[in-house]
C-alpha atoms as a PDB file:
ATOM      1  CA  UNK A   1      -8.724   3.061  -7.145  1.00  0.00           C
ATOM      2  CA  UNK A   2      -5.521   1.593  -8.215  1.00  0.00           C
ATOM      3  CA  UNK A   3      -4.480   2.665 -11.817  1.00  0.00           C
ATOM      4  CA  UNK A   4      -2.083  -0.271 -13.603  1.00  0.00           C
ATOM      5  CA  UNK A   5      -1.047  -0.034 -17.344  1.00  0.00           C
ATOM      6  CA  UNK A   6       0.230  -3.076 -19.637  1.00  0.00           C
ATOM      7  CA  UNK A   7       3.361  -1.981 -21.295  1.00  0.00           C
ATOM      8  CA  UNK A   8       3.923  -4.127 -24.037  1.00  0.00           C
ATOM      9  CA  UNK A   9       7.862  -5.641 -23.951  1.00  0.00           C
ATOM     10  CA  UNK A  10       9.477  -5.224 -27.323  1.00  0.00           C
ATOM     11  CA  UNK A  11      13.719  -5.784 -27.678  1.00  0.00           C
ATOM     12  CA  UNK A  12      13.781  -1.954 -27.101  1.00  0.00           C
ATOM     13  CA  UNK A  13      12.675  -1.858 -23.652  1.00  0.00           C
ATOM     14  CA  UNK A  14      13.161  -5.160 -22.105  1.00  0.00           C
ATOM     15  CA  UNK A  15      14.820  -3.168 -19.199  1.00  0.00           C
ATOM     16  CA  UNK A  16      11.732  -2.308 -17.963  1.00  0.00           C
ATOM     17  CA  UNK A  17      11.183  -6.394 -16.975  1.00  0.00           C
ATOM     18  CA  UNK A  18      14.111  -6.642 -15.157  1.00  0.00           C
ATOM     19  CA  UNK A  19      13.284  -5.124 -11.597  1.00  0.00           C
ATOM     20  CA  UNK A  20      10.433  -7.674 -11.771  1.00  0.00           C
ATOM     21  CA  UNK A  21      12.666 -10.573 -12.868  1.00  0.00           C
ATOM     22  CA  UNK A  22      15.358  -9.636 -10.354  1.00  0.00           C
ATOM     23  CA  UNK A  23      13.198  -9.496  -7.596  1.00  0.00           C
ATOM     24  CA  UNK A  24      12.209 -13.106  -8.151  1.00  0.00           C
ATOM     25  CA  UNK A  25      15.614 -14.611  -8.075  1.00  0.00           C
ATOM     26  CA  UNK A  26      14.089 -17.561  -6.096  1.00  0.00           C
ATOM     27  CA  UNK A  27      11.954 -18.432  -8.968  1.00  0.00           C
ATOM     28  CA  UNK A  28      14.835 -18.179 -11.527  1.00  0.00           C
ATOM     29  CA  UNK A  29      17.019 -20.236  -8.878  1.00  0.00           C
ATOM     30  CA  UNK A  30      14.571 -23.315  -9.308  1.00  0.00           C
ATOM     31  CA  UNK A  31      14.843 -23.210 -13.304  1.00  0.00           C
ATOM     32  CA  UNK A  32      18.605 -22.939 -13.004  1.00  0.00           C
ATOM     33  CA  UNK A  33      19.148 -19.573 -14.297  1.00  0.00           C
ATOM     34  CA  UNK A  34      19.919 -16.066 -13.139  1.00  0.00           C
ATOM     35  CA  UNK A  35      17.046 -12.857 -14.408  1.00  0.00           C
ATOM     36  CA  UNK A  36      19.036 -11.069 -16.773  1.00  0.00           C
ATOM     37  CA  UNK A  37      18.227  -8.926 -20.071  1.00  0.00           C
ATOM     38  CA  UNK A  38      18.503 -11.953 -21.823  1.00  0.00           C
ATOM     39  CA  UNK A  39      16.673 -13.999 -19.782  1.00  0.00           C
ATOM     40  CA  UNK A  40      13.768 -11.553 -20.587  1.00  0.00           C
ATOM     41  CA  UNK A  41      14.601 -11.573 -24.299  1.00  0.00           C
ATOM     42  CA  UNK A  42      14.421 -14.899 -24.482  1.00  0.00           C
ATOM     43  CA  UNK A  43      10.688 -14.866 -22.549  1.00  0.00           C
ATOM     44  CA  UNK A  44      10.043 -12.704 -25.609  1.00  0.00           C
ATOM     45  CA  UNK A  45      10.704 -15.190 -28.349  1.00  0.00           C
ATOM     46  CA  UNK A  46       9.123 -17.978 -26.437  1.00  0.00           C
ATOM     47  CA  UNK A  47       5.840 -19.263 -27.296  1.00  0.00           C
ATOM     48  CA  UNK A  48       4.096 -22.897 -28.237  1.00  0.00           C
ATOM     49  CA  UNK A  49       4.688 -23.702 -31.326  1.00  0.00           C
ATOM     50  CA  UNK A  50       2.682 -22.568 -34.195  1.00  0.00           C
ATOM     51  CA  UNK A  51       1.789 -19.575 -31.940  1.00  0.00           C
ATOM     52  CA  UNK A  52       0.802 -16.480 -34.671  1.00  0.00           C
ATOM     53  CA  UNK A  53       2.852 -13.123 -33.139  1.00  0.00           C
ATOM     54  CA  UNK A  54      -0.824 -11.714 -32.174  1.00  0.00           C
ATOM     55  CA  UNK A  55      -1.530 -14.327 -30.147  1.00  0.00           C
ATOM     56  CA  UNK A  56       1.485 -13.400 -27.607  1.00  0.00           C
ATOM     57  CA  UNK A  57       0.658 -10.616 -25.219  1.00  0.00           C
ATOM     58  CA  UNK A  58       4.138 -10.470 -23.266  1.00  0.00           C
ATOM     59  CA  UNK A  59       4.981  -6.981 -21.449  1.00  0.00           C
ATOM     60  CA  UNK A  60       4.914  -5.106 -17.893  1.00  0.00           C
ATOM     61  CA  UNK A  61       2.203  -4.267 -15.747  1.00  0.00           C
ATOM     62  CA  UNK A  62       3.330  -0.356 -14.556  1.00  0.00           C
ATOM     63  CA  UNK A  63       1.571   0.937 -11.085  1.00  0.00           C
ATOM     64  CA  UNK A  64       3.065   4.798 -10.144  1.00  0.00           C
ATOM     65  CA  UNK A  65       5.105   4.409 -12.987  1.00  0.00           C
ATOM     66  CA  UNK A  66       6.932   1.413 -11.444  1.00  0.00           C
ATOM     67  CA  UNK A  67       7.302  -1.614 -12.802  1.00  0.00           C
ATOM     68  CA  UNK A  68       5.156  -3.833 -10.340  1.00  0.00           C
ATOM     69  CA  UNK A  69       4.758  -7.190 -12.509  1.00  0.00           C
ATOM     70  CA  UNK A  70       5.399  -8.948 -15.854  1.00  0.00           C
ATOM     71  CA  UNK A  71       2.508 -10.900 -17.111  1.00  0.00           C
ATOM     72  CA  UNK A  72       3.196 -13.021 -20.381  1.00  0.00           C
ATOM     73  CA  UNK A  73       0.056 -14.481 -22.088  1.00  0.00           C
ATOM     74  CA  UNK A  74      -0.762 -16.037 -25.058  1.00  0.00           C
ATOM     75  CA  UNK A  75      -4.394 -16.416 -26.690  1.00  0.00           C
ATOM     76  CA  UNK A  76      -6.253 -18.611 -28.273  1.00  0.00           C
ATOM     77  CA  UNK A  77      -4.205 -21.486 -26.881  1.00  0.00           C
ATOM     78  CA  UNK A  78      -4.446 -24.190 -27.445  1.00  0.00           C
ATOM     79  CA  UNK A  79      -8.082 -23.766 -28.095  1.00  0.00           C
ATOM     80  CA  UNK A  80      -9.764 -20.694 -29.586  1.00  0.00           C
ATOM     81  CA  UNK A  81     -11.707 -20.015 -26.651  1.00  0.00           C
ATOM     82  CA  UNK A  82      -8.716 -20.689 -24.134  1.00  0.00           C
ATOM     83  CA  UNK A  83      -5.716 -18.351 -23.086  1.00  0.00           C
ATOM     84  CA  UNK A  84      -2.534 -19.836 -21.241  1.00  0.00           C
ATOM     85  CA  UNK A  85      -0.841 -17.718 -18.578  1.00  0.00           C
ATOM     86  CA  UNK A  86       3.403 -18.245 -19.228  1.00  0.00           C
ATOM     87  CA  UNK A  87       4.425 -16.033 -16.903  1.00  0.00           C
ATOM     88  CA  UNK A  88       3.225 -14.207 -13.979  1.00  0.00           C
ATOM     89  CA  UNK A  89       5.873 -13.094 -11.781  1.00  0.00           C
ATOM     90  CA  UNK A  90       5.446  -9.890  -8.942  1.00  0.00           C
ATOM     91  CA  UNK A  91       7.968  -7.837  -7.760  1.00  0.00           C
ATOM     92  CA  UNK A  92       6.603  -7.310  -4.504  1.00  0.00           C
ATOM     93  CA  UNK A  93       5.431 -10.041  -3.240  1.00  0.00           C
ATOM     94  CA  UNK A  94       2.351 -10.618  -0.192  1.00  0.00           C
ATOM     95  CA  UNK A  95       0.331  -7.514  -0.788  1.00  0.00           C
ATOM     96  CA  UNK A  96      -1.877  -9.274  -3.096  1.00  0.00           C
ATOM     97  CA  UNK A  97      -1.374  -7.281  -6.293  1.00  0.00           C
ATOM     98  CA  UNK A  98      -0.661 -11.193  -8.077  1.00  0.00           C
ATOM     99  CA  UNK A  99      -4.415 -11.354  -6.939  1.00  0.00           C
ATOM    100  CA  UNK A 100      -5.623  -8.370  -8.331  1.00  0.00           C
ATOM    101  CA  UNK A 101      -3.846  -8.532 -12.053  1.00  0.00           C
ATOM    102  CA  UNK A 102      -5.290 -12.333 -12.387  1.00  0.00           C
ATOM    103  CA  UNK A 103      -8.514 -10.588 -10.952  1.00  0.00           C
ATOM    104  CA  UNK A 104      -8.159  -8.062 -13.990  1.00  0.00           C
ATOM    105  CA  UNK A 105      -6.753 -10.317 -16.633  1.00  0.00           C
ATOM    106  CA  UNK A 106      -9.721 -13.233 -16.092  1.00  0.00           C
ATOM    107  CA  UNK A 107     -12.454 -10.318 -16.586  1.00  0.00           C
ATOM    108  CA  UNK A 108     -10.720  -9.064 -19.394  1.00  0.00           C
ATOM    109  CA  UNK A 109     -10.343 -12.118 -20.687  1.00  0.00           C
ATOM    110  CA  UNK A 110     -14.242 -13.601 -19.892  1.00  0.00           C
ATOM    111  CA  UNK A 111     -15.556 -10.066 -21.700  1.00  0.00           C
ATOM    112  CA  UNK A 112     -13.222 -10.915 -24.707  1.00  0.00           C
ATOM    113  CA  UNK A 113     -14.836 -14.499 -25.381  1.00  0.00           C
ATOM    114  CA  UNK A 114     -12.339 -16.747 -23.899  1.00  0.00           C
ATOM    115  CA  UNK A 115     -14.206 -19.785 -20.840  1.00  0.00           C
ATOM    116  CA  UNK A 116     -11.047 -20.970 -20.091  1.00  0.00           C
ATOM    117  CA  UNK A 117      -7.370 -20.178 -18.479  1.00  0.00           C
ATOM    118  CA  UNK A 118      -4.363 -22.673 -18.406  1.00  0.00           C
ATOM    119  CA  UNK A 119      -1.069 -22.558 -17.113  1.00  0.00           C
ATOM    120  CA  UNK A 120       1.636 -24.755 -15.971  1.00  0.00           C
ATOM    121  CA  UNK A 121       4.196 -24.465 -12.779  1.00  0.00           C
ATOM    122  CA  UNK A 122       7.603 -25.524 -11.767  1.00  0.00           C
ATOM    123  CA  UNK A 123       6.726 -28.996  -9.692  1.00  0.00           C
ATOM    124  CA  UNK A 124       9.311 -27.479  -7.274  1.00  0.00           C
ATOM    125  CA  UNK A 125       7.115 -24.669  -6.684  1.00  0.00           C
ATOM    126  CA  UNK A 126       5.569 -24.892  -4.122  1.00  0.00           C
ATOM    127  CA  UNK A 127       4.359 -21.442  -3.212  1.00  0.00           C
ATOM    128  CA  UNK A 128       3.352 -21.493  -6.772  1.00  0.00           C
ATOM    129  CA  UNK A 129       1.427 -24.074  -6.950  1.00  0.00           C
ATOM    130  CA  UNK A 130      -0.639 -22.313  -4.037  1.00  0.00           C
ATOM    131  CA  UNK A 131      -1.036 -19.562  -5.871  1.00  0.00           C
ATOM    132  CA  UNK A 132      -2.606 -21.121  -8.396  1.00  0.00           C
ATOM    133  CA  UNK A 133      -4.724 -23.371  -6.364  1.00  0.00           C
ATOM    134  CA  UNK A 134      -5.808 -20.452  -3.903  1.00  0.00           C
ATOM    135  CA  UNK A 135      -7.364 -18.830  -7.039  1.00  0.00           C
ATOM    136  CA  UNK A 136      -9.496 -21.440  -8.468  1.00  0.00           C
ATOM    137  CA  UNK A 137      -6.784 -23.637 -10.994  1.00  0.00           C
ATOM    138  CA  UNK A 138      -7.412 -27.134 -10.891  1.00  0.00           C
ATOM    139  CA  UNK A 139      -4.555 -29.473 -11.749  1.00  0.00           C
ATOM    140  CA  UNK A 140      -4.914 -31.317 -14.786  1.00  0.00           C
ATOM    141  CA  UNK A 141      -2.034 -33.702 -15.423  1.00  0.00           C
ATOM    142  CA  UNK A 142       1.829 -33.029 -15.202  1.00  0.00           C
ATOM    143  CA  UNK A 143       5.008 -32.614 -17.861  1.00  0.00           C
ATOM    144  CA  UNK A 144       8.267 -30.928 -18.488  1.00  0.00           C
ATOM    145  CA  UNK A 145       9.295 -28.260 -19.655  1.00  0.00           C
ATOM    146  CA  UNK A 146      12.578 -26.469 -20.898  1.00  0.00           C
ATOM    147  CA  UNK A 147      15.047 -24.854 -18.473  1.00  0.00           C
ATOM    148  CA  UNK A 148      18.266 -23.501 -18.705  1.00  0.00           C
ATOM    149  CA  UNK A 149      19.619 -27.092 -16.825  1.00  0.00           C
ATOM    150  CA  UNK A 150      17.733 -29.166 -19.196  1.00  0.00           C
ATOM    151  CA  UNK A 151      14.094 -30.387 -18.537  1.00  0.00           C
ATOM    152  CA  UNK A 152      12.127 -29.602 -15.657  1.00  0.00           C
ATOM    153  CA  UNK A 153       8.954 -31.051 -14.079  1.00  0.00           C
ATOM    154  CA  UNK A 154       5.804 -28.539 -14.500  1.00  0.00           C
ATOM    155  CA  UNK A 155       1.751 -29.549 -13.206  1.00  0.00           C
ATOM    156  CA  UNK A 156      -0.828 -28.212 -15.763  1.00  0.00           C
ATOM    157  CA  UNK A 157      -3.297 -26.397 -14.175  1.00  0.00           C
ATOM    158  CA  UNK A 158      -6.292 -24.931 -15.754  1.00  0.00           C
ATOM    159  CA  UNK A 159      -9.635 -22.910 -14.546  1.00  0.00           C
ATOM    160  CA  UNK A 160     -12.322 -22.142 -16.498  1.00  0.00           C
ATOM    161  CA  UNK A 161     -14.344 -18.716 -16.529  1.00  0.00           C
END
């Protein structure tokens, strides 16, 4: 069995993040910006509005003690009972270990109380859109959101428990 701990980010050791965020410069390269310390910080900080700081679970998913993923979710949004995945990037990529953390996070998740999951991904995104699909997300409607070059197009997808 496969042993992965959650290592919450904090401004002290947003280091850890950037393997993960380097190694998914093609991501970045569709928002228009380059994975960087600051990129990370900023993930930090970012959150819908009216979010309460206990809400954001935002940090690095450590396998061998090697940073493997970053997973950023927030709870209890926008409903009480749903969470919204903002970030789930991987460093390596095809081996299915996306598969297995949103395997582990929806459990977690359905034993804590919350039926539902939404996210939202690049409409450029192709291979992330199915990822999302492939795993049960429906889409729900489409929007923008804020990049680095401005606004970008983003499809809402959500899947309930």
């Amino acid at each position: 069995m496969v042993t992965r701990q959650f290592i919450p980010l904090t401004p002290a050791n947003l280091a850890l993040a950037l393997p993960v965020y380097q190694a998914n410069r093609d991501y970045f390269a569709l928002m228009g910006e380059t994975p960087s310390e600051k990129t990370i910080a900023a993930d930090l900080n970012d959150g819908p509005a009216g979010m309460q700081p206990d809400q954001k679970h935002f940090g690095v998913v450590m396998q061998a003690r090697r940073p493997v993923a970053v997973l950023d979710v927030v709870t209890g949004y926008p409903g009480h009972d749903t969470a919204y995945i903002g970030l789930l990037l991987v460093a390596d990529k095809g081996q299915g270990l996306g598969s297995q953390i949103l395997a582990e996070l929806e459990s977690r998740l359905k034993a804590g109380g919350y039926q539902q999951i939404g996210l939202a991904v690049l409409s450029n995104n192709p291979r992330g859109r199915h990822f999302w699909a492939q795993h049960g997300f429906v889409a729900t409607g489409s929007g923008t959101a804020q990049a680095a070059d401005g606004q970008v197009g983003v499809i809402n997808y959500q899947k309930t428990l």
